[in-house]
Protein backbone atom coordinates (compact mmCIF):
# COMPACT_ATOMS: atom_id res chain seq x y z
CA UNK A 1 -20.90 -26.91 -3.07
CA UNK A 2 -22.68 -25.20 -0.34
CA UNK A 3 -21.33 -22.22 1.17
CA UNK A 4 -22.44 -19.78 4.08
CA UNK A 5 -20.49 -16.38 4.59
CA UNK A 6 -20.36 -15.43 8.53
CA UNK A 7 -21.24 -11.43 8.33
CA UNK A 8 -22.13 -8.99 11.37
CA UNK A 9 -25.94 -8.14 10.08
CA UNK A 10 -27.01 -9.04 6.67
CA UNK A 11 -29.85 -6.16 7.31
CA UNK A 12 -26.39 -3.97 6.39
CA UNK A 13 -25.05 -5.69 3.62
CA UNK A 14 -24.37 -3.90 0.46
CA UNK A 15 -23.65 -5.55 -2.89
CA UNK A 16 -20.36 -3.74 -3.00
CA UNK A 17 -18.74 -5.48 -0.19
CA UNK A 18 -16.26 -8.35 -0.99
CA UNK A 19 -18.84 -10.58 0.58
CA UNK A 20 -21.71 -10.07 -1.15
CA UNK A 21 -18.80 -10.32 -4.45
CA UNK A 22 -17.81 -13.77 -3.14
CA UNK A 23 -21.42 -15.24 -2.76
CA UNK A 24 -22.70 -13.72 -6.39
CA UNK A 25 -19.83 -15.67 -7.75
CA UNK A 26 -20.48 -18.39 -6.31
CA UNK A 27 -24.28 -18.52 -7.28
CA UNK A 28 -23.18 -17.91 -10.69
CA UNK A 29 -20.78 -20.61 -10.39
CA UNK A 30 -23.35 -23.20 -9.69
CA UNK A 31 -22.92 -23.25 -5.87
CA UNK A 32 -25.51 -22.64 -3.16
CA UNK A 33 -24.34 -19.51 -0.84
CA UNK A 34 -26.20 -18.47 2.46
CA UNK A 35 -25.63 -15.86 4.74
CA UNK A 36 -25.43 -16.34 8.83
CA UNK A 37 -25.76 -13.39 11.23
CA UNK A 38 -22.99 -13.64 14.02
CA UNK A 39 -25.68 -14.44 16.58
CA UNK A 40 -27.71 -16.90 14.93
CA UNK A 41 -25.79 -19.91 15.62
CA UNK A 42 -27.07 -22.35 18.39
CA UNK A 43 -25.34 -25.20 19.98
CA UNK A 44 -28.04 -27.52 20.03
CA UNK A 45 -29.50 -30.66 23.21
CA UNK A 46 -28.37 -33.07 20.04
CA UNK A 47 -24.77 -31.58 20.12
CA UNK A 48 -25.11 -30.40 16.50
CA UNK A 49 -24.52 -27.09 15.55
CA UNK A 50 -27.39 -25.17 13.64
CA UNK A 51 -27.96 -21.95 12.77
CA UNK A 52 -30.42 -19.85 10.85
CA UNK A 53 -29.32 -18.70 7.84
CA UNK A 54 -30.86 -16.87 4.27
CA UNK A 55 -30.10 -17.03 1.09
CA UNK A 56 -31.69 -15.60 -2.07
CA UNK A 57 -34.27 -17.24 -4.00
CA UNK A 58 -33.48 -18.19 -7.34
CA UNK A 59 -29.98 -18.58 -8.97
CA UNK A 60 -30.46 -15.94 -11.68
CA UNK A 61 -29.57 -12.38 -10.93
CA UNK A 62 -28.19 -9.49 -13.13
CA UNK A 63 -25.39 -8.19 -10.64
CA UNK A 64 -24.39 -8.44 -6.83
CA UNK A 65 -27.06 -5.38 -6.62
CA UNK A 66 -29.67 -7.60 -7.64
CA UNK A 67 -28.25 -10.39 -6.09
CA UNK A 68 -27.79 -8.81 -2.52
CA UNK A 69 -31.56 -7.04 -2.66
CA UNK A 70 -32.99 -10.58 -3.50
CA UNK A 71 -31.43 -11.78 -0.23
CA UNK A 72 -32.55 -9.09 1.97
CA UNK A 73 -36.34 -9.46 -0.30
CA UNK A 74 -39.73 -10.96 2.19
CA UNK A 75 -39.04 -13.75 -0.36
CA UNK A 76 -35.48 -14.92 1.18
CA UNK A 77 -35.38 -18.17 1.84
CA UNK A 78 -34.80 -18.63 5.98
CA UNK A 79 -33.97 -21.85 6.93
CA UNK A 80 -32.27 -23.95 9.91
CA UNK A 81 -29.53 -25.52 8.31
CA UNK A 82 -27.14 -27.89 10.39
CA UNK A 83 -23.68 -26.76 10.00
CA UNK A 84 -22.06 -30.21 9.29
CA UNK A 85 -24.11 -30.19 6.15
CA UNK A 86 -22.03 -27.19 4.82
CA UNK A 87 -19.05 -27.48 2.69
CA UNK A 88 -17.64 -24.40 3.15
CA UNK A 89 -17.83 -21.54 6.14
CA UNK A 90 -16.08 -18.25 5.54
CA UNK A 91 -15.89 -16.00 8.43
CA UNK A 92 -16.55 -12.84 7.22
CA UNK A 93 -17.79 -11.07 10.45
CA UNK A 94 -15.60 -8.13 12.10
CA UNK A 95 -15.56 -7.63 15.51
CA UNK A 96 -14.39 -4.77 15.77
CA UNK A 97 -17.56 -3.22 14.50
CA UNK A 98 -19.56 -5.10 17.98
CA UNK A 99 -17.12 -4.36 20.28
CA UNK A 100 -19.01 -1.21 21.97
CA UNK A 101 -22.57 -2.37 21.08
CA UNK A 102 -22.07 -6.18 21.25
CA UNK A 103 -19.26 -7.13 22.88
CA UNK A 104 -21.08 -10.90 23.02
CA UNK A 105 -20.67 -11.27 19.23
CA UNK A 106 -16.86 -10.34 18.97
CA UNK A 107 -15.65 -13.90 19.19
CA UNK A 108 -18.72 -15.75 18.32
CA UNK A 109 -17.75 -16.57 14.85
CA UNK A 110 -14.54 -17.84 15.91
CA UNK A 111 -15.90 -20.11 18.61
CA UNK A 112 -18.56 -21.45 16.35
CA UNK A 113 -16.38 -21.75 13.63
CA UNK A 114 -14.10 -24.13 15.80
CA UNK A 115 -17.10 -26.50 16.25
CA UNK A 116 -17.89 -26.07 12.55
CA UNK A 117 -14.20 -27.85 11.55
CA UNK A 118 -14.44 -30.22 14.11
CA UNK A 119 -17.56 -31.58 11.84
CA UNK A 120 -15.40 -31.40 8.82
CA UNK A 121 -16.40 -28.37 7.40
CA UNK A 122 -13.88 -26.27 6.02
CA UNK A 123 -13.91 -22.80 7.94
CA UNK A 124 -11.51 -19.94 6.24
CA UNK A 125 -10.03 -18.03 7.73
CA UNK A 126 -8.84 -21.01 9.88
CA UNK A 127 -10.97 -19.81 13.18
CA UNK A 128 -7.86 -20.90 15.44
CA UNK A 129 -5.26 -18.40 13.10
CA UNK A 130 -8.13 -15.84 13.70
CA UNK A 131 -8.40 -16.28 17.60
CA UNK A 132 -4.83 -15.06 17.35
CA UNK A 133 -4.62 -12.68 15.41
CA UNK A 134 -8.05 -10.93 16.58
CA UNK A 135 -6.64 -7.70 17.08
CA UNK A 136 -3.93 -4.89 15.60
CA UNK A 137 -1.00 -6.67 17.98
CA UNK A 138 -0.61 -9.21 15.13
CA UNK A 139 1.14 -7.25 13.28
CA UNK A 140 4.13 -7.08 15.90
CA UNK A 141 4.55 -11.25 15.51
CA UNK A 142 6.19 -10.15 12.04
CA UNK A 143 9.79 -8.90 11.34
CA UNK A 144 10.46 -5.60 12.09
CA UNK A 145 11.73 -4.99 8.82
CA UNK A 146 8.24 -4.38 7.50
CA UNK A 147 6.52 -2.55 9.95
CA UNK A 148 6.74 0.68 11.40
CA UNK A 149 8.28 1.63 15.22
CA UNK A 150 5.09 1.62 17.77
CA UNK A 151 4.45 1.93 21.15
CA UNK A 152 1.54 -0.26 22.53
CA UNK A 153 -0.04 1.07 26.15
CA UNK A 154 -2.64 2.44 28.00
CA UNK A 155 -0.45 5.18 29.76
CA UNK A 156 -0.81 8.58 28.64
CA UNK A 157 2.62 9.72 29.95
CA UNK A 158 4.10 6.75 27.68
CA UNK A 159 2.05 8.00 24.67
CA UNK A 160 3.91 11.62 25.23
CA UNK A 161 7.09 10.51 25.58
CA UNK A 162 7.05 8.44 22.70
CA UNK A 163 5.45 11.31 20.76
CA UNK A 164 7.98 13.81 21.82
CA UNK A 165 10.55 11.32 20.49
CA UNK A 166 9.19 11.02 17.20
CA UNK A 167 8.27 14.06 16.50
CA UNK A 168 4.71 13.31 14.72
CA UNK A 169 3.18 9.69 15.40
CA UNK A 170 -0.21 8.14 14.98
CA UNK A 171 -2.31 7.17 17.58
CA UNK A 172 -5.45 4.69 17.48
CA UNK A 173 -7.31 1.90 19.21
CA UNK A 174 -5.82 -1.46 19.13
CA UNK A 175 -9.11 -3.12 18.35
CA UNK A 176 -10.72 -1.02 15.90
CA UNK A 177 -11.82 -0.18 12.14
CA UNK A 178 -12.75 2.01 9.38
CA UNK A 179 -10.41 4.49 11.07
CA UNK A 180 -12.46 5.15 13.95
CA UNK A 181 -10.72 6.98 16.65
CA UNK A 182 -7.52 7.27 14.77
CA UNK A 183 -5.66 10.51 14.99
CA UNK A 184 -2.12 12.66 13.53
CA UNK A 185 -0.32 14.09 16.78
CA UNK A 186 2.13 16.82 15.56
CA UNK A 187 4.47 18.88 17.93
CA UNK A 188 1.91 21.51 16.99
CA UNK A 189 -1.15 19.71 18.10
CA UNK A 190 0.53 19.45 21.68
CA UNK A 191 -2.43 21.55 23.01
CA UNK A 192 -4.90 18.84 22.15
CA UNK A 193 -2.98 15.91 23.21
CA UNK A 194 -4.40 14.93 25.86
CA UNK A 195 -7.91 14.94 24.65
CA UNK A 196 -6.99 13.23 21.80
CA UNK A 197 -5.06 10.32 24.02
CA UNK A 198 -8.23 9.98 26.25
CA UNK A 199 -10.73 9.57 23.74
CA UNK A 200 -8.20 6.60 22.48
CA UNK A 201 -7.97 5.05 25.84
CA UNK A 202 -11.58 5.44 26.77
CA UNK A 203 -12.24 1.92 25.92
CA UNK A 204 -9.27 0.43 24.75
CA UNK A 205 -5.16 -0.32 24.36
CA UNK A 206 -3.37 2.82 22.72
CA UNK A 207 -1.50 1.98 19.40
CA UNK A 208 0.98 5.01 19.16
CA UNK A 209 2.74 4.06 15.69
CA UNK A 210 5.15 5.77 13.79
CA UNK A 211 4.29 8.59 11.24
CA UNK A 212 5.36 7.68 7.88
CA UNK A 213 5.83 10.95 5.01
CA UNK A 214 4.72 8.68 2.37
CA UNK A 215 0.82 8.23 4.10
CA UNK A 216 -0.05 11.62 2.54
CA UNK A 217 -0.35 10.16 -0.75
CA UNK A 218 -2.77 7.33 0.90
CA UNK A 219 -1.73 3.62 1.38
CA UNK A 220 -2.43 0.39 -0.94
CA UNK A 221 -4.53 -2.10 -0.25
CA UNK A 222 -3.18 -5.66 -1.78
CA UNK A 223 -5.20 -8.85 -1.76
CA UNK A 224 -3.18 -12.14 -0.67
CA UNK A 225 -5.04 -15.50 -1.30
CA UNK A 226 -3.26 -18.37 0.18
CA UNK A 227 0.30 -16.34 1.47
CA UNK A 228 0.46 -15.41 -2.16
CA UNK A 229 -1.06 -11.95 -4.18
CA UNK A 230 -4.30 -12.49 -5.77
CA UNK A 231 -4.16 -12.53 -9.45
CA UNK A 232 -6.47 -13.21 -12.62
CA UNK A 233 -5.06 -13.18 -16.19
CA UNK A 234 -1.85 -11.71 -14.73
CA UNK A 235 -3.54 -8.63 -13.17
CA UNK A 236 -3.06 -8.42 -9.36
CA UNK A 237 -5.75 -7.67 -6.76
CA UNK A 238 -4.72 -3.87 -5.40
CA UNK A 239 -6.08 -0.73 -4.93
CA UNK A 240 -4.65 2.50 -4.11
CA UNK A 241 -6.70 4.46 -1.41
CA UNK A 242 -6.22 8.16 -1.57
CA UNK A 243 -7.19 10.72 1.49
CA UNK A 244 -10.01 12.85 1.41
CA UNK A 245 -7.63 16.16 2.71
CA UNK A 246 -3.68 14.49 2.70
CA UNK A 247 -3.34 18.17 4.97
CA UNK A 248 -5.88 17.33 7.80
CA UNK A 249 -7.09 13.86 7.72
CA UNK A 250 -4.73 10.94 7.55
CA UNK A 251 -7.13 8.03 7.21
CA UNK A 252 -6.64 6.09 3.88
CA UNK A 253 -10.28 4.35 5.07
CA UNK A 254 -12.98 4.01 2.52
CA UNK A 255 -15.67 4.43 5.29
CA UNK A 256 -13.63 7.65 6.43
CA UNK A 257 -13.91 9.50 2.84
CA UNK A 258 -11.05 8.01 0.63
CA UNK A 259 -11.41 7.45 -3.10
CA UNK A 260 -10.05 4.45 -4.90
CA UNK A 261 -7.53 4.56 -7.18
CA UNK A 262 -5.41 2.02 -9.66
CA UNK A 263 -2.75 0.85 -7.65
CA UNK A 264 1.12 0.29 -8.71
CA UNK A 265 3.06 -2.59 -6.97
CA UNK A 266 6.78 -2.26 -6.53
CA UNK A 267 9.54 -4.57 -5.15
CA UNK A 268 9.38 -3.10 -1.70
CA UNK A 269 5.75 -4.50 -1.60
CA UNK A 270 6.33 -7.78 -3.55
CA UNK A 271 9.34 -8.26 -0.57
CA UNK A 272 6.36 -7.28 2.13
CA UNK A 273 4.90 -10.30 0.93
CA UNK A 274 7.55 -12.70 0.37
CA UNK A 275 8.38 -11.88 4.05
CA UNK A 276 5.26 -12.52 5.89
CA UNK A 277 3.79 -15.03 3.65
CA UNK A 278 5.47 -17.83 5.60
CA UNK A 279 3.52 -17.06 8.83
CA UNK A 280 -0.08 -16.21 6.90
CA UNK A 281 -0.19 -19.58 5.40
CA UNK A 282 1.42 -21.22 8.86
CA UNK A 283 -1.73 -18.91 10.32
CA UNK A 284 -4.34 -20.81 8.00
CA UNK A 285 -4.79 -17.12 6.72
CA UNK A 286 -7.03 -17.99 3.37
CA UNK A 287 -8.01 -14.05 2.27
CA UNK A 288 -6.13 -11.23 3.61
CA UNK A 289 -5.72 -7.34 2.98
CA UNK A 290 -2.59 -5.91 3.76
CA UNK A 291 -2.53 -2.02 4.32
CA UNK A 292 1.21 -0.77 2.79
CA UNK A 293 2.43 2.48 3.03
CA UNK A 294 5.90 3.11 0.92
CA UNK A 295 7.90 0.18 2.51
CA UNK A 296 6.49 -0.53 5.72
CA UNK A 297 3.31 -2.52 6.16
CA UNK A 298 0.48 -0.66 8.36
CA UNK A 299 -2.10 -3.12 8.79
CA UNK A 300 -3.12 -6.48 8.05
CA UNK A 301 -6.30 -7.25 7.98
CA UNK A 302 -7.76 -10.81 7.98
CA UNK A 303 -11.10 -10.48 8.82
CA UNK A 304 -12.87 -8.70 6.50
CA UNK A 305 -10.55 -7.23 3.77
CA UNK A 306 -12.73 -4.99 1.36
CA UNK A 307 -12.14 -2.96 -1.68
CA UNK A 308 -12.26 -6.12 -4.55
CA UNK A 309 -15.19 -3.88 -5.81
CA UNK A 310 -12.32 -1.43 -6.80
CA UNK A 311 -9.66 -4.08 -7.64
CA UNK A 312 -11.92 -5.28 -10.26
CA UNK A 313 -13.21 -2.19 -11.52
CA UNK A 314 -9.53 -0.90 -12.42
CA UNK A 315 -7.99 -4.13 -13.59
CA UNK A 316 -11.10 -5.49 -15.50
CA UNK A 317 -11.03 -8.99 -14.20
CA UNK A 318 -13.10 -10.99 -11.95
CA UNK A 319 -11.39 -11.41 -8.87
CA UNK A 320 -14.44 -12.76 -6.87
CA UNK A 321 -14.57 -16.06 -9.59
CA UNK A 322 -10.69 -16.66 -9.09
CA UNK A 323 -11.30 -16.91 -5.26
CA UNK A 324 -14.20 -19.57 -5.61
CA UNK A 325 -12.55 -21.34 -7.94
CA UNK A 326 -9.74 -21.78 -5.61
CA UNK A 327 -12.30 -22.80 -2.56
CA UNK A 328 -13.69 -25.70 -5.37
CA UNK A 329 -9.92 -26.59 -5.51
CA UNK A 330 -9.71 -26.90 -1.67
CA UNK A 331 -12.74 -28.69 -0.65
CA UNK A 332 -12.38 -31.23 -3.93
CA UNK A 333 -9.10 -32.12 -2.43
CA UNK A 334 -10.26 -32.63 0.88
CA UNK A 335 -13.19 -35.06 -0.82
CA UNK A 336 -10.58 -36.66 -2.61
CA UNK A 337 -7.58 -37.14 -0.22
CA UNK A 338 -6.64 -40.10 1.53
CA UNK A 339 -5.17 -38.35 4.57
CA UNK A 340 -7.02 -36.06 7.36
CA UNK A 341 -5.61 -32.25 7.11
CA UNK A 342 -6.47 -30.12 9.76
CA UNK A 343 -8.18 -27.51 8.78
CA UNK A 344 -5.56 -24.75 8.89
CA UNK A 345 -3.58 -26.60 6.60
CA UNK A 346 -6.00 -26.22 4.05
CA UNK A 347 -7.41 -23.33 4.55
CA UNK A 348 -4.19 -21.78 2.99
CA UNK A 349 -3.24 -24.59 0.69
């Protein structure tokens, strides 16, 4: 099987992102894995799509950190592959992370990956799910019952009133990350309101979401493959992410200062899931992370969910080989079938 994982720079790779997890297992599974940067794809005179893409040399390597500094070695392999001649493309870009710097790249992988299916690759997460769900306003296409009250605006006088009303909310960007720009307004921070609203709005929607008690103790990050929770050997794929200060910072991100910890998943979470799961899999929403905080779900995030470093590290089980396994699965049943699925179908099949 050849694979290629879609990232934003694989100069900034590190061999404890999910990414880098996915493509050691599959090397160790037999499988050839490259890595595209978001802007190395061309549309070519020919009307194929090619792109330049890297991937390690040799098969054998200790760990993902030996795996990940072979592929950014002067020995990687660089080559101009056609995309038609891939079995597999997983999107695995964020664009969030270029929308400041390069706000070219922040739908390139989607774009490209709709030509890629068109040639019959299989492209996860479905690129078309992705182009709808591209931002934090997904989250208000699910039932109410599982998210928290918010207020979505770029009025600052809309932001106070709803602030006022709550009492203590939380305000950030509604096409953001790694809780940049994300801040606590409490009655007492009134002062600093306004300052705090404008750097939100500088260059985006406001997000003004309710403040939920239970975020002191941090949130949980659970893994859902295919609208269902990612297990192996009957341990599930979860963290716990605990903040830095629970007084003065209430980002749960791991790029903001949280620590992992072993997670525990109750029924309020396992009903989180049984509720959405319908529209993921409708979605063509392969690999997701969804961001829970006592029994309301905060984010979900299906472009880049990270943290199976920690999953696997607290439950003891290899996460990564479960999720290749389960690609195998898909693209032998798309050799093997008799019928044409579209590709959203089986991405979450």
């Amino acid at each position: 099987m050849k694979i290629a994982f879609l990232v934003n720079n694989i100069a900034t790779e590190s061999p404890h992102y999910t990414t880098a997890m996915l493509a050691y297992a599959a090397i160790r599974l037999g499988h050839q894995a490259w890595y595209i940067n978001v802007g190395d794809f061309a549309y070519d005179p020919d009307e194929n799509i090619h792109a330049f893409a890297s991937r390690a040399p040799g098969v054998n390597f200790k760990n993902s950190e030996d795996y990940i500094k072979a592929v950014q070695s002067d020995q990687v392999v660089n080559e101009y592959i056609n995309i038609s001649d891939l079995d597999v493309l997983m999107l695995r870009n964020n664009p969030a992370d270029d929308v400041l710097i390069r706000p070219w790249a922040r739908h390139s992988g989607i774009d490209f990956g709709r030509f890629a299916a068109k040639c019959g690759v299989l492209v996860m997460n479905d690129p078309e799910g992705l182009a709808n769900s591209n931002n934090k306003l997904y989250l208000q296409q699910f039932p109410k019952s599982v998210r928290p009250r918010c207020l979505i605006t770029r009025d600052r006088k809309q932001v106070e009133e709803f602030a006022k009303a709550e009492g203590t909310v939380v305000i950030k960007p509604l096409f953001g990350s790694g809780g940049r720009n994300v801040f606590l307004l409490r009655p007492e921070d009134a002062p600093n309101m306004h300052q705090m609203i404008e750097t939100v709005a500088r260059d985006d929607y406001i997000i003004a979401q309710e403040y939920l008690p239970e975020a002191k103790k941090g949130d949980t990050r659970l893994f859902l493959m295919n609208g269902e929770i990612l297990q192996c050997d009957g341990k599930i794929a979860a963290l716990r992410r605990v903040r830095p200060d629970a007084d003065t910072d209430m980002r749960s991100n791991m790029t903001a200062g949280a620590s992992a910890a072993k997670a525990n998943i109750d029924d309020e979470m396992l009903e989180i899931v049984d509720t959405i799961a319908p529209r993921l899999k409708h979605d063509g929403m392969f690999l997701v992370g969804l961001d829970i905080v006592g029994s309301k779900l905060m984010e979900i995030n299906v472009f880049t969910p990270g943290g199976l470093n920690s999953a696997e590290h607290f439950e003891q089980v290899d996460f990564s080989k479960t999720i290749i396994l389960d690609i195998e699965r898909k693209v032998k049943m798309k050799q093997n079938s008799k019928f044409t699925m579209r590709n959203r179908e089986l991405a979450a099949l």
